[in-house]
C-alpha atoms as a PDB file:
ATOM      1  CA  UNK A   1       0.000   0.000   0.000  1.00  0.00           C
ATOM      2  CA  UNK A   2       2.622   2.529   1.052  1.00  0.00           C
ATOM      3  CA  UNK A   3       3.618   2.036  -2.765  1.00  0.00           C
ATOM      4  CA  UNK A   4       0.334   3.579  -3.622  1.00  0.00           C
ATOM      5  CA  UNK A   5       0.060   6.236  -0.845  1.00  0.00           C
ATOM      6  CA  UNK A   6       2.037   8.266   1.365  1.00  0.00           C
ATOM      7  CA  UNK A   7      -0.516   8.008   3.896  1.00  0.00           C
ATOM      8  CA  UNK A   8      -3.972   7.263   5.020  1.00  0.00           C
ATOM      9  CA  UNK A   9      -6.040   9.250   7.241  1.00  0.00           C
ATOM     10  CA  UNK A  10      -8.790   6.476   8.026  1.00  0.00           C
ATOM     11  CA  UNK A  11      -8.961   2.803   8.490  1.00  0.00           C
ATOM     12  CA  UNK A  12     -11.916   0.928   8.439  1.00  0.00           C
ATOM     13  CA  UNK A  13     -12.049  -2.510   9.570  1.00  0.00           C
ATOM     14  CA  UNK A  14     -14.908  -4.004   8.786  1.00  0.00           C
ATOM     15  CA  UNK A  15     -14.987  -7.901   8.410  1.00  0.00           C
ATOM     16  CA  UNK A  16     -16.761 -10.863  10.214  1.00  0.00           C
ATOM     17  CA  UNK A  17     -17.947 -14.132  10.233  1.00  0.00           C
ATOM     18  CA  UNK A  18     -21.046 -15.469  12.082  1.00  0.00           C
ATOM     19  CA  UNK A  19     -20.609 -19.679  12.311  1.00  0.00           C
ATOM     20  CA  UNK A  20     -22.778 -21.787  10.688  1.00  0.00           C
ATOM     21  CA  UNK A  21     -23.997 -23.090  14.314  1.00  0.00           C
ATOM     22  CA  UNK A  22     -25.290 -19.310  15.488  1.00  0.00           C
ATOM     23  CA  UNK A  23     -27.109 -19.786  17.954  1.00  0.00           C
ATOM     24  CA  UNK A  24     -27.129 -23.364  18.805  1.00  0.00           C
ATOM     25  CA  UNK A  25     -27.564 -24.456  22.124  1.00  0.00           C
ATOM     26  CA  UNK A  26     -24.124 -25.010  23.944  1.00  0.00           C
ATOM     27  CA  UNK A  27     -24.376 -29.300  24.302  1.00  0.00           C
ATOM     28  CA  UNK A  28     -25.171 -29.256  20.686  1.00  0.00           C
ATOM     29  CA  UNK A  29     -22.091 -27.010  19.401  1.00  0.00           C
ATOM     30  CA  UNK A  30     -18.833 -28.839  18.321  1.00  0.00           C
ATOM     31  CA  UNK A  31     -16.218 -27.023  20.027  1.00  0.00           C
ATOM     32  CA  UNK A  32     -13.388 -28.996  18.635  1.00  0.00           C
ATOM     33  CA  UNK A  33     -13.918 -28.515  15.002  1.00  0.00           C
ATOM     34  CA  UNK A  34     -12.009 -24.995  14.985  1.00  0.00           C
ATOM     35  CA  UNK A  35     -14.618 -22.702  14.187  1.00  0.00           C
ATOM     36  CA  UNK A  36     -14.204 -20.598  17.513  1.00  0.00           C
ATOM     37  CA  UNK A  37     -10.392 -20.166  16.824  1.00  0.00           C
ATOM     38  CA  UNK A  38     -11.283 -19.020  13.560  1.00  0.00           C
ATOM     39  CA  UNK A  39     -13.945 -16.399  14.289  1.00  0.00           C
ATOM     40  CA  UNK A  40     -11.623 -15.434  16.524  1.00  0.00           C
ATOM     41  CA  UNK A  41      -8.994 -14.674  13.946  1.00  0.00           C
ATOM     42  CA  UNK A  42     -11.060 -13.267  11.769  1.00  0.00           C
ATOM     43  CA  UNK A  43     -13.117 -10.881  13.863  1.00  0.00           C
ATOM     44  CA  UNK A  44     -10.760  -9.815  16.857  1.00  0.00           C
ATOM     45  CA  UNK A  45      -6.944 -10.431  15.304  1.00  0.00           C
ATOM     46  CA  UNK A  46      -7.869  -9.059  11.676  1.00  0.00           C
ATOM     47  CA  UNK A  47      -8.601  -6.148  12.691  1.00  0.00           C
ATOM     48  CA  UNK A  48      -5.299  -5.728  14.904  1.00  0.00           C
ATOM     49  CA  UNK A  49      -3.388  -7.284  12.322  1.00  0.00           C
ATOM     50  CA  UNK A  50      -4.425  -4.797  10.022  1.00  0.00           C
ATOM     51  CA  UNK A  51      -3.966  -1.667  12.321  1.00  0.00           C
ATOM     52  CA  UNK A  52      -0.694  -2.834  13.026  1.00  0.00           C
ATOM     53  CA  UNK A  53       0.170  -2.589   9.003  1.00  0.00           C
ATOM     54  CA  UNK A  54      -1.634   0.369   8.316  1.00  0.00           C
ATOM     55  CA  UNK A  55      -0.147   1.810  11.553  1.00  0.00           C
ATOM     56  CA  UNK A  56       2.644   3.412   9.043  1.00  0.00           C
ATOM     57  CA  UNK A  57       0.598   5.347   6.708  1.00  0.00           C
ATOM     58  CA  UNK A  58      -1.555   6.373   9.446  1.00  0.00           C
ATOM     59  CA  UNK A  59       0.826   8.333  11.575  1.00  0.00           C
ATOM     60  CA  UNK A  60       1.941  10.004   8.305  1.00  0.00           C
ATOM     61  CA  UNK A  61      -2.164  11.487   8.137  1.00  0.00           C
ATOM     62  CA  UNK A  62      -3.247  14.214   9.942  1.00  0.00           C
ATOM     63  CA  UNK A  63      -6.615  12.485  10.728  1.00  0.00           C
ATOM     64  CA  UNK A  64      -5.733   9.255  12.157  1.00  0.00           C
ATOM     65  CA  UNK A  65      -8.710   7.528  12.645  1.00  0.00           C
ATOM     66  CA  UNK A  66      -9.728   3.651  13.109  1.00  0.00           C
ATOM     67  CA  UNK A  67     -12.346   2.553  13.264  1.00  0.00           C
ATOM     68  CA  UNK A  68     -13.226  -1.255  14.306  1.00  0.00           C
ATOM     69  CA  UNK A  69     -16.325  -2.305  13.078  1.00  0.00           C
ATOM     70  CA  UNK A  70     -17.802  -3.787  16.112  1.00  0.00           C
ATOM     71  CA  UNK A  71     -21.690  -4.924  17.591  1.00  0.00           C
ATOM     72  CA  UNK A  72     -24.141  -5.018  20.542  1.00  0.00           C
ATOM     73  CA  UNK A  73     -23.201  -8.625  20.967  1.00  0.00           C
ATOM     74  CA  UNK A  74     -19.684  -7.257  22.455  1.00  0.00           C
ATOM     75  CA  UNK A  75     -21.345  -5.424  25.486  1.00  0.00           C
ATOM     76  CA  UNK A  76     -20.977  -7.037  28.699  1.00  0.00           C
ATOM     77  CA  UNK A  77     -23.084  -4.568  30.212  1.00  0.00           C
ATOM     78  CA  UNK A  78     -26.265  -5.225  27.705  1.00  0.00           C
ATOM     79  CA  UNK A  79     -25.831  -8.733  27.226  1.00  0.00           C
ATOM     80  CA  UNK A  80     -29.303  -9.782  26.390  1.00  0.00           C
ATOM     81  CA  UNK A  81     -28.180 -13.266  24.653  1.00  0.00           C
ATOM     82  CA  UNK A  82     -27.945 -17.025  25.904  1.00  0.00           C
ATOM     83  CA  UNK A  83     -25.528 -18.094  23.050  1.00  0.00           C
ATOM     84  CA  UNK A  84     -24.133 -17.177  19.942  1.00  0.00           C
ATOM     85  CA  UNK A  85     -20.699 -17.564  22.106  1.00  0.00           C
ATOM     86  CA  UNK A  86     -18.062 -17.173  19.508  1.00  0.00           C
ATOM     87  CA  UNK A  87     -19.417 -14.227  17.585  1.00  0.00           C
ATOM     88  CA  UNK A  88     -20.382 -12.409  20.880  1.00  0.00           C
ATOM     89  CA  UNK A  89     -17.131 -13.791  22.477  1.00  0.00           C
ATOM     90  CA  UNK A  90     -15.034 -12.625  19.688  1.00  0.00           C
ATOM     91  CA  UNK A  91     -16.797  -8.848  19.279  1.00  0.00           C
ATOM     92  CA  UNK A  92     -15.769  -8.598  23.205  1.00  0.00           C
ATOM     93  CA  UNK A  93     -12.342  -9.094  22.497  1.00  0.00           C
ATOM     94  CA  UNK A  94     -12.664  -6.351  19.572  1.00  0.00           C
ATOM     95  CA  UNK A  95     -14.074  -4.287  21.913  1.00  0.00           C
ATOM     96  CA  UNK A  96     -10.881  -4.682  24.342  1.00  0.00           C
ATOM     97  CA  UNK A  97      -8.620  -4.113  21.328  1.00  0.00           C
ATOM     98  CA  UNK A  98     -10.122  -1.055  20.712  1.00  0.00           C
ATOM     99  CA  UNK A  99     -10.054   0.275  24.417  1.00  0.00           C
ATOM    100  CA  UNK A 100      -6.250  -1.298  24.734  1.00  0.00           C
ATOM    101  CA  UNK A 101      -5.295   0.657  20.970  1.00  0.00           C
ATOM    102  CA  UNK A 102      -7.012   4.026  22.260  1.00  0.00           C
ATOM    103  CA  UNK A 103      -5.014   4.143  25.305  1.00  0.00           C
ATOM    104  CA  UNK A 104      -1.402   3.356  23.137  1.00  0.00           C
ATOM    105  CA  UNK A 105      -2.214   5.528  20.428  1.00  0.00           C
ATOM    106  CA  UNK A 106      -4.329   8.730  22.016  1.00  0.00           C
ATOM    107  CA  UNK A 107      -1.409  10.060  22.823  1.00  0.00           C
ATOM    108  CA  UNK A 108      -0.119  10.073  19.309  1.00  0.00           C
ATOM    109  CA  UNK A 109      -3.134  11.930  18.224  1.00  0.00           C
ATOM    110  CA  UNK A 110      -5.104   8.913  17.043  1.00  0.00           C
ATOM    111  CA  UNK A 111      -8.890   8.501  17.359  1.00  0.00           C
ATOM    112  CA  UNK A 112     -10.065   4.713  17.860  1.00  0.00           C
ATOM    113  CA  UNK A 113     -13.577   3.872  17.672  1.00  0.00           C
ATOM    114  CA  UNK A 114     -15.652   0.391  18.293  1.00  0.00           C
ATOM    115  CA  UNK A 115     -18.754   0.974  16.089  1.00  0.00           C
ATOM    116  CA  UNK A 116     -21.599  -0.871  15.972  1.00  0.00           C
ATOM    117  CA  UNK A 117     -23.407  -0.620  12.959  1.00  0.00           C
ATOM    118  CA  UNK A 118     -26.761  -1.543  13.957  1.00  0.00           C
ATOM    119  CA  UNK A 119     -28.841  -4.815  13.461  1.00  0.00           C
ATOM    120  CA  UNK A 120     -28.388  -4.542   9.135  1.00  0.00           C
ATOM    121  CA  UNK A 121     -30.295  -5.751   6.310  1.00  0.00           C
ATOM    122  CA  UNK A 122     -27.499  -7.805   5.044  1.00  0.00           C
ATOM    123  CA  UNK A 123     -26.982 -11.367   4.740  1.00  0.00           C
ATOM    124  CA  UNK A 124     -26.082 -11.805   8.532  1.00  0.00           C
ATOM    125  CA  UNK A 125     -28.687  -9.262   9.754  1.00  0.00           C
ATOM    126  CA  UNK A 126     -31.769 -10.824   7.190  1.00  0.00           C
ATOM    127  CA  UNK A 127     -34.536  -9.275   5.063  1.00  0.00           C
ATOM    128  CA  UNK A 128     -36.259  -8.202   8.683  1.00  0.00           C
ATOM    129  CA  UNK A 129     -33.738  -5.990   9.765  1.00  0.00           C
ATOM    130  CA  UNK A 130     -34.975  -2.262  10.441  1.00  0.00           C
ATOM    131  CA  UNK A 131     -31.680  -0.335   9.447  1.00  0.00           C
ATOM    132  CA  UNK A 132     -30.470  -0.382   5.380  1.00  0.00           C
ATOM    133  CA  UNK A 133     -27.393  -1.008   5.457  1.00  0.00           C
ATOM    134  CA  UNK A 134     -26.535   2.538   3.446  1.00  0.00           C
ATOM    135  CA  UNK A 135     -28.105   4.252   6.424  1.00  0.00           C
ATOM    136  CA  UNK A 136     -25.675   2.815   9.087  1.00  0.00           C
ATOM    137  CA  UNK A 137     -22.457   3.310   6.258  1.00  0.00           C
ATOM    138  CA  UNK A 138     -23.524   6.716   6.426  1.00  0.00           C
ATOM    139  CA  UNK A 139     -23.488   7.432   9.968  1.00  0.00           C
ATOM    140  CA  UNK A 140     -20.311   5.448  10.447  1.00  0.00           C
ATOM    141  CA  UNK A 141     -18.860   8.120   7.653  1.00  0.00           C
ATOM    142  CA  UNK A 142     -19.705  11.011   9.385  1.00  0.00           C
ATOM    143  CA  UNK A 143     -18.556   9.637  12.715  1.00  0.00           C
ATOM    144  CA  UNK A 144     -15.248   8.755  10.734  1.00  0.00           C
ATOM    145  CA  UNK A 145     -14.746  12.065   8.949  1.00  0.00           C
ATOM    146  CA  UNK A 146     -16.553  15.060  11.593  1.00  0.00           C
ATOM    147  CA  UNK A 147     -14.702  13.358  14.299  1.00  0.00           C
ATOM    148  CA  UNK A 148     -17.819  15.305  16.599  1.00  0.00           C
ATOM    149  CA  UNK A 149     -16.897  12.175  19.700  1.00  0.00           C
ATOM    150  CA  UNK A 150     -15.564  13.591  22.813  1.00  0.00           C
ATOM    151  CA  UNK A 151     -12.259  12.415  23.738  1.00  0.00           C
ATOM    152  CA  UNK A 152     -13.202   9.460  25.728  1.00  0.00           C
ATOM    153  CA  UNK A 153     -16.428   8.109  23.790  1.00  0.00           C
ATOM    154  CA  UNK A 154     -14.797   5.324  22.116  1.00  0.00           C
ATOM    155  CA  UNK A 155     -18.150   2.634  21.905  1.00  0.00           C
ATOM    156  CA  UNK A 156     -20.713   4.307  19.911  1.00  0.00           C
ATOM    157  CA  UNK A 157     -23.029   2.933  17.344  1.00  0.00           C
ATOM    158  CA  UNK A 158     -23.172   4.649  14.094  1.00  0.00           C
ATOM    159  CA  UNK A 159     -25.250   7.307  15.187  1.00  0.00           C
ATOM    160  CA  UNK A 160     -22.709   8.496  17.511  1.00  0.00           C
ATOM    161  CA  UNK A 161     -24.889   7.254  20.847  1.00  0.00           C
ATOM    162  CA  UNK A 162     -22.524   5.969  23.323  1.00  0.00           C
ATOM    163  CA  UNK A 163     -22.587   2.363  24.191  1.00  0.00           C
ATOM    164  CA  UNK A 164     -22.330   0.436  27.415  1.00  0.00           C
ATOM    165  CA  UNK A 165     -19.054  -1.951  27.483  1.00  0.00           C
END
């Protein structure tokens, strides 16, 4: 990338998987067969891994935003669910990253967000979903390029309404 661009002012990370199981009932889910390790990977360490490349081009930016792309399911504080442990399990642990990146990069200038988008109509959110997906993109925009969050407001959803951890 730095072959492309000097620098880059936000990051956006924005990938996960939901398993297959969802929200099967703990006796019936087969712990063994790697899925948790890879939701894991996929939703908590992507999004580290790719801070920690972009990290570079970032500090060469004025704006230095990232943003983790985050979800409800990773509040302790409003946890409503009875399953769906790796997904929720793994958006906690995104949640930490982005409280544990904050703190080491703050004082660099950097702004790091957890943002939950909002229960989507996409393929993991379904047909039923009240939010379009272009309406939650657009909020996480503005949140991304006003930078209007007080210094400490680091869970929001894309609306910019603070979130319970």
């Amino acid at each position: 990338m730095a072959k492309k661009t000097s620098e880059l002012g936000v990051l956006i990370n924005n990938a996960a998987i939901y398993p297959a199981a969802g929200n099967a009932a703990l006796e019936n889910l087969d712990l063994g067969d790697g899925h948790l390790e890879k939701i894991m990977g996929v939703n908590a360490f992507g999004p580290l891994r790719m801070t920690q490349q972009f990290l570079p081009l970032l500090e060469a930016d004025t704006r230095k935003v990232v943003i983790n792309i985050s979800s409800e399911a990773g509040s302790i504080a409003d946890c409503w669910r009875a399953g769906e442990y790796a997904y929720c399990m793994s958006k906690t642990a995104l949640n930490m990253q982005t409280r544990l990146l904050h703190n080491a990069l703050q004082p660099k200038g950097f702004k790091v967000l957890a943002l939950h988008p909002g229960w989507m109509q996409t393929d993991m959110g379904g047909p039923n979903a009240p939010t379009p997906a272009e309406q939650s993109a657009d909020g996480i925009f503005k949140l991304a390029m006003e930078g209007q969050v007080k210094k400490d407001d680091i869970f929001l959803d894309y609306q910019g309404n603070v979130m319970r951890w």
